[in-house]
N, C-alpha and C. Protein backbone atom coordinates (compact mmCIF):
# COMPACT_ATOMS: atom_id res chain seq x y z
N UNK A 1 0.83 -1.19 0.00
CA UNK A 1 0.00 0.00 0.00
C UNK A 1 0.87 1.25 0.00
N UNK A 2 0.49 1.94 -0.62
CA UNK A 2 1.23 3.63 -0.53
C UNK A 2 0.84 4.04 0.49
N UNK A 3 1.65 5.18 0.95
CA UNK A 3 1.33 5.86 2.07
C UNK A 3 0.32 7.14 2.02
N UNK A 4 0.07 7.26 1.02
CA UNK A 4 -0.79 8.63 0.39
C UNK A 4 -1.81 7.93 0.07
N UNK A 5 -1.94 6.56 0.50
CA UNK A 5 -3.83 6.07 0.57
C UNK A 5 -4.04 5.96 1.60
N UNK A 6 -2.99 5.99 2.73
CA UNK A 6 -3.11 5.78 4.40
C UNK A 6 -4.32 7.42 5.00
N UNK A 7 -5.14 7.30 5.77
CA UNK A 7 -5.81 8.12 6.30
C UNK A 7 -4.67 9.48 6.77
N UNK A 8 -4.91 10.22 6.82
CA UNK A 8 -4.57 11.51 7.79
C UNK A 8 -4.12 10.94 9.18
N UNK A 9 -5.39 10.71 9.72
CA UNK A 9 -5.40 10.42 11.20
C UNK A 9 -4.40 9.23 11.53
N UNK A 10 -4.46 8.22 10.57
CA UNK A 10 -3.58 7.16 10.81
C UNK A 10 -2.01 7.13 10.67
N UNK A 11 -1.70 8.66 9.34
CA UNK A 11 -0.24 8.97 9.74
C UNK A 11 0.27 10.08 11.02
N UNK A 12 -1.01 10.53 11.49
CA UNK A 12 -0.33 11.45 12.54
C UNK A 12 -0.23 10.12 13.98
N UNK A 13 -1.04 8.86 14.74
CA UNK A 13 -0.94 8.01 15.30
C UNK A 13 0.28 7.37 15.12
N UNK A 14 0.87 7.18 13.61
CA UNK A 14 2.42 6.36 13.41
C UNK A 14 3.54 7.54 13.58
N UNK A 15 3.14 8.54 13.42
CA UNK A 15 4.21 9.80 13.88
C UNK A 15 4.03 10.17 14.78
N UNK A 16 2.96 10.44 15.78
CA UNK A 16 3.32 10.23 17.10
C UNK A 16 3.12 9.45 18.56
N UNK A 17 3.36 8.29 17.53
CA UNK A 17 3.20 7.33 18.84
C UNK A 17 4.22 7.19 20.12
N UNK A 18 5.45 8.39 19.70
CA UNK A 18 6.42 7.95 20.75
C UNK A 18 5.99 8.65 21.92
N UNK A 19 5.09 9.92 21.63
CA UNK A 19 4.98 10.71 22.70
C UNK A 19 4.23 9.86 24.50
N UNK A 20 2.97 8.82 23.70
CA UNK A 20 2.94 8.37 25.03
C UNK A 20 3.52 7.16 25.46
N UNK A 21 4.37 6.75 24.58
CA UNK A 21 5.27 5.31 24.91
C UNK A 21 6.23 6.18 25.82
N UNK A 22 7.06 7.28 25.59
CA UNK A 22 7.67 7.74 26.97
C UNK A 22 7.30 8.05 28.30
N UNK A 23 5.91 8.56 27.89
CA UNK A 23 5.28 8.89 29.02
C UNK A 23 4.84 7.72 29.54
N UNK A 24 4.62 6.67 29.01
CA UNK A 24 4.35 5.06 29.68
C UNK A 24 5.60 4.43 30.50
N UNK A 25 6.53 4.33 29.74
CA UNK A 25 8.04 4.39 30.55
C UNK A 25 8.54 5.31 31.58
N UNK A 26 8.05 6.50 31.48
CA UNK A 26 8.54 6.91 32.60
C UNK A 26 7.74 7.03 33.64
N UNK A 27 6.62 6.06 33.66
CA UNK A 27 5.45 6.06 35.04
C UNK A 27 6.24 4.88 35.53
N UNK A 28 6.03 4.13 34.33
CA UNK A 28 7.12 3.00 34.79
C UNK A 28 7.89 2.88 35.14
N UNK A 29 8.95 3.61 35.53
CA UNK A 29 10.13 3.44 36.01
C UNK A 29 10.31 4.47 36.95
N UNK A 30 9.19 5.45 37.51
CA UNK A 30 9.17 6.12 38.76
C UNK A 30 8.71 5.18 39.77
N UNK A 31 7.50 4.11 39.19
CA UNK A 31 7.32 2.98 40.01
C UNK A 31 8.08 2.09 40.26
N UNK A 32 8.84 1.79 39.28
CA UNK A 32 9.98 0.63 39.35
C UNK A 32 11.24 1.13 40.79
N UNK A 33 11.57 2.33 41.26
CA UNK A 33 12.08 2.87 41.83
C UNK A 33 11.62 3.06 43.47
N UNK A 34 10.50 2.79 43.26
CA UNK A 34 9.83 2.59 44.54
C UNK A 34 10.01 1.49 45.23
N UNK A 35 10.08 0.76 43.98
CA UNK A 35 9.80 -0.96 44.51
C UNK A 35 10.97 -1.54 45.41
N UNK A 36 12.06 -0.79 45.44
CA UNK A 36 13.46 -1.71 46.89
C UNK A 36 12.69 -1.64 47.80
N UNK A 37 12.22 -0.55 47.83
CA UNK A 37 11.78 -0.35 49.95
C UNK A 37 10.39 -1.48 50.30
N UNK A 38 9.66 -1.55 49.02
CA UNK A 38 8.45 -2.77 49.32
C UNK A 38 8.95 -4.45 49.40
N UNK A 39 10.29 -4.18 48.94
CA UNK A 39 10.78 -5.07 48.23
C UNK A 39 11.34 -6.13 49.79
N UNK A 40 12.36 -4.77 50.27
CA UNK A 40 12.34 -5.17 51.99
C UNK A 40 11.67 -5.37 53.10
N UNK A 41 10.66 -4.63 52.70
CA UNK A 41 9.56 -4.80 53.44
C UNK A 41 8.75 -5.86 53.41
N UNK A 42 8.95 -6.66 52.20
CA UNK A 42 8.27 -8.19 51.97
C UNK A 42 9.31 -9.30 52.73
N UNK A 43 10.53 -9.12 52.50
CA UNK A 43 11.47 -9.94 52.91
C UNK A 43 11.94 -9.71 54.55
N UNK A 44 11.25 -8.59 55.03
CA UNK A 44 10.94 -8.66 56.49
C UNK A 44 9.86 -8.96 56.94
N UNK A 45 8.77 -9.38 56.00
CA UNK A 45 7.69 -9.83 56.53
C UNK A 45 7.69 -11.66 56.05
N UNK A 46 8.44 -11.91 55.58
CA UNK A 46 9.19 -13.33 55.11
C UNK A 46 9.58 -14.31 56.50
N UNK A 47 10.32 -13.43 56.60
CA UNK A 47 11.52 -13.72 57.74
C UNK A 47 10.55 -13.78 59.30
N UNK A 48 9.73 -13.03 58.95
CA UNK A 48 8.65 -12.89 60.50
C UNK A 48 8.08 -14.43 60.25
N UNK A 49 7.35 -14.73 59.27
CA UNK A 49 6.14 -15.19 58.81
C UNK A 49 6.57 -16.17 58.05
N UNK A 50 7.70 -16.41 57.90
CA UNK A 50 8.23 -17.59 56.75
C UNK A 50 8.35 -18.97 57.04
N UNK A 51 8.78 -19.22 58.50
CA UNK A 51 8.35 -20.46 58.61
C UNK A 51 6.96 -21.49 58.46
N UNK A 52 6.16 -20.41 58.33
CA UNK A 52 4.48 -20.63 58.40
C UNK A 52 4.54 -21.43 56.71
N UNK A 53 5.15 -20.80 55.70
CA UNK A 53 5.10 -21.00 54.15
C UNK A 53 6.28 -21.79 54.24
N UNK A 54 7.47 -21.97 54.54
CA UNK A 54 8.79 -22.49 54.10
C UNK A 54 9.25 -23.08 54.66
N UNK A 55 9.78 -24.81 54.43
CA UNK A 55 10.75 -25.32 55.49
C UNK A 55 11.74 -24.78 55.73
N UNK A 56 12.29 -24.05 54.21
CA UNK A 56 13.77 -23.79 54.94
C UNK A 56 13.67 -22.29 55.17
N UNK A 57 14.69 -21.52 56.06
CA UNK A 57 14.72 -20.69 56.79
C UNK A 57 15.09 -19.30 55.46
N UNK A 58 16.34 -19.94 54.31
CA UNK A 58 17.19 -18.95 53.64
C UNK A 58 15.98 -18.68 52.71
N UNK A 59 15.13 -19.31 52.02
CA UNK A 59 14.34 -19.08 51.22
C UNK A 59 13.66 -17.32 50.99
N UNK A 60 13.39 -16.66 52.29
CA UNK A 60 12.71 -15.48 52.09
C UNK A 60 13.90 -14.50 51.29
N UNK A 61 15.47 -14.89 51.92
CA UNK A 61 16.42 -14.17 51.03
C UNK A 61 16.67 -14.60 49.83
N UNK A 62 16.77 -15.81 49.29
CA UNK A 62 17.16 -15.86 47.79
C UNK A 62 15.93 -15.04 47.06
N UNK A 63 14.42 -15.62 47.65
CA UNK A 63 13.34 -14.52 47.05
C UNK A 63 13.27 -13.40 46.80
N UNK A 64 13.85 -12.41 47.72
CA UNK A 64 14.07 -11.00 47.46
C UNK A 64 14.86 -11.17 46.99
N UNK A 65 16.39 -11.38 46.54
CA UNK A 65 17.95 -11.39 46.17
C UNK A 65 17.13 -11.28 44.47
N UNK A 66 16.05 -12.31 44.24
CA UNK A 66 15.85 -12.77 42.78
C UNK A 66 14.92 -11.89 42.19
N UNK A 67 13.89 -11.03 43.20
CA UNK A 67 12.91 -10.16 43.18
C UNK A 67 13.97 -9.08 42.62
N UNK A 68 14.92 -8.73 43.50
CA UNK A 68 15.62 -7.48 43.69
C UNK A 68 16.61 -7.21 42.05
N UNK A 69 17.03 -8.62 41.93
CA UNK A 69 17.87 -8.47 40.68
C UNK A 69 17.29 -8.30 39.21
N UNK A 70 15.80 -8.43 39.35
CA UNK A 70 15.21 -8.57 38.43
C UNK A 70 14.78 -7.03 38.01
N UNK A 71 14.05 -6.33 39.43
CA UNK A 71 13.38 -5.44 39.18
C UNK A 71 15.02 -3.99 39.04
N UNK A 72 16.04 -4.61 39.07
CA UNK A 72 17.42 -3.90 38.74
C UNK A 72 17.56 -3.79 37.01
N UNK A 73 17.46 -5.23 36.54
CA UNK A 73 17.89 -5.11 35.47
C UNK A 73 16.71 -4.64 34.59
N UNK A 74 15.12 -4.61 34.84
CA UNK A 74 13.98 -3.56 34.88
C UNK A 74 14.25 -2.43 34.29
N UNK A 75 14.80 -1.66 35.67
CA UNK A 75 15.20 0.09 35.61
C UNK A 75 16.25 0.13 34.81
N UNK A 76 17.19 -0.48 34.42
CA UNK A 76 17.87 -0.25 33.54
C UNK A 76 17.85 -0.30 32.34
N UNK A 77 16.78 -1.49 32.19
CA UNK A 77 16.40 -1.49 30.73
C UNK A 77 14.92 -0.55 29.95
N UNK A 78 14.57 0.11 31.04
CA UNK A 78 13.34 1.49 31.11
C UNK A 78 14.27 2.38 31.00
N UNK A 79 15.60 2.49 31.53
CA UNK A 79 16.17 3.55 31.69
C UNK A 79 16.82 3.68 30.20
N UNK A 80 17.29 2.37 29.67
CA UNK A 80 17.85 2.66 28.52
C UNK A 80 17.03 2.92 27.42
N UNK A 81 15.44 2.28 27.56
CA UNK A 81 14.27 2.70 26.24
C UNK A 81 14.15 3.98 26.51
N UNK A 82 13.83 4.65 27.39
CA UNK A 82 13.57 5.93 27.85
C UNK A 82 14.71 6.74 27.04
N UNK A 83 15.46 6.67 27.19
CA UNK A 83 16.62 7.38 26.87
C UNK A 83 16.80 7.64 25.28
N UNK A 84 17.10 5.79 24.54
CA UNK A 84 17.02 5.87 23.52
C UNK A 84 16.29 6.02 22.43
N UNK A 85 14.74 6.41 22.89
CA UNK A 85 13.51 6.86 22.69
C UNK A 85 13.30 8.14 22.65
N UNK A 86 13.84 8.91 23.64
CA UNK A 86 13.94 10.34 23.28
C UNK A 86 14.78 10.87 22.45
N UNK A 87 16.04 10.12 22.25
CA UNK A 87 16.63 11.13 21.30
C UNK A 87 16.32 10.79 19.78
């Protein structure tokens, strides 16, 4: 299809779709930033409450350790769309 049979409305949506994909990323990743302190706050409520769910004792830490590394490599990779999205 040519692009000069494409609607009006439908080339201004493909030209500016970046505007709210940043603004989607960066809600995202003001939240993503929040998330250590809930993050500890689960793994102190683990550690209270964990024997109730877990035989073994280390379990509430590898959980956060795996929570924590995840929602790391997250912000970094929001941080890098964000980035390489704006310019």
């Amino acid at each position: 299809m040519e692009s000069s049979s494409k609607p009006g409305w439908l080339r201004r949506v493909q030209e500016q779709s970046w505007e709210p994909e940043i603004l989607i990323s960066g809600i995202v990743l003001f939240a993503l930033f929040q998330m250590p302190e809930r993050i500890d706050a689960f793994s102190d409520y683990l550690e209270l409450n964990g024997h109730f769910m877990f035989s073994n004792g280390t379990i509430n830490e590898v959980l956060a350790s795996i929570i924590k590394v995840s929602l790391y490599w997250l912000m970094i990779g929001f941080s890098l769309h964000l980035f390489l999205r704006s310019v």
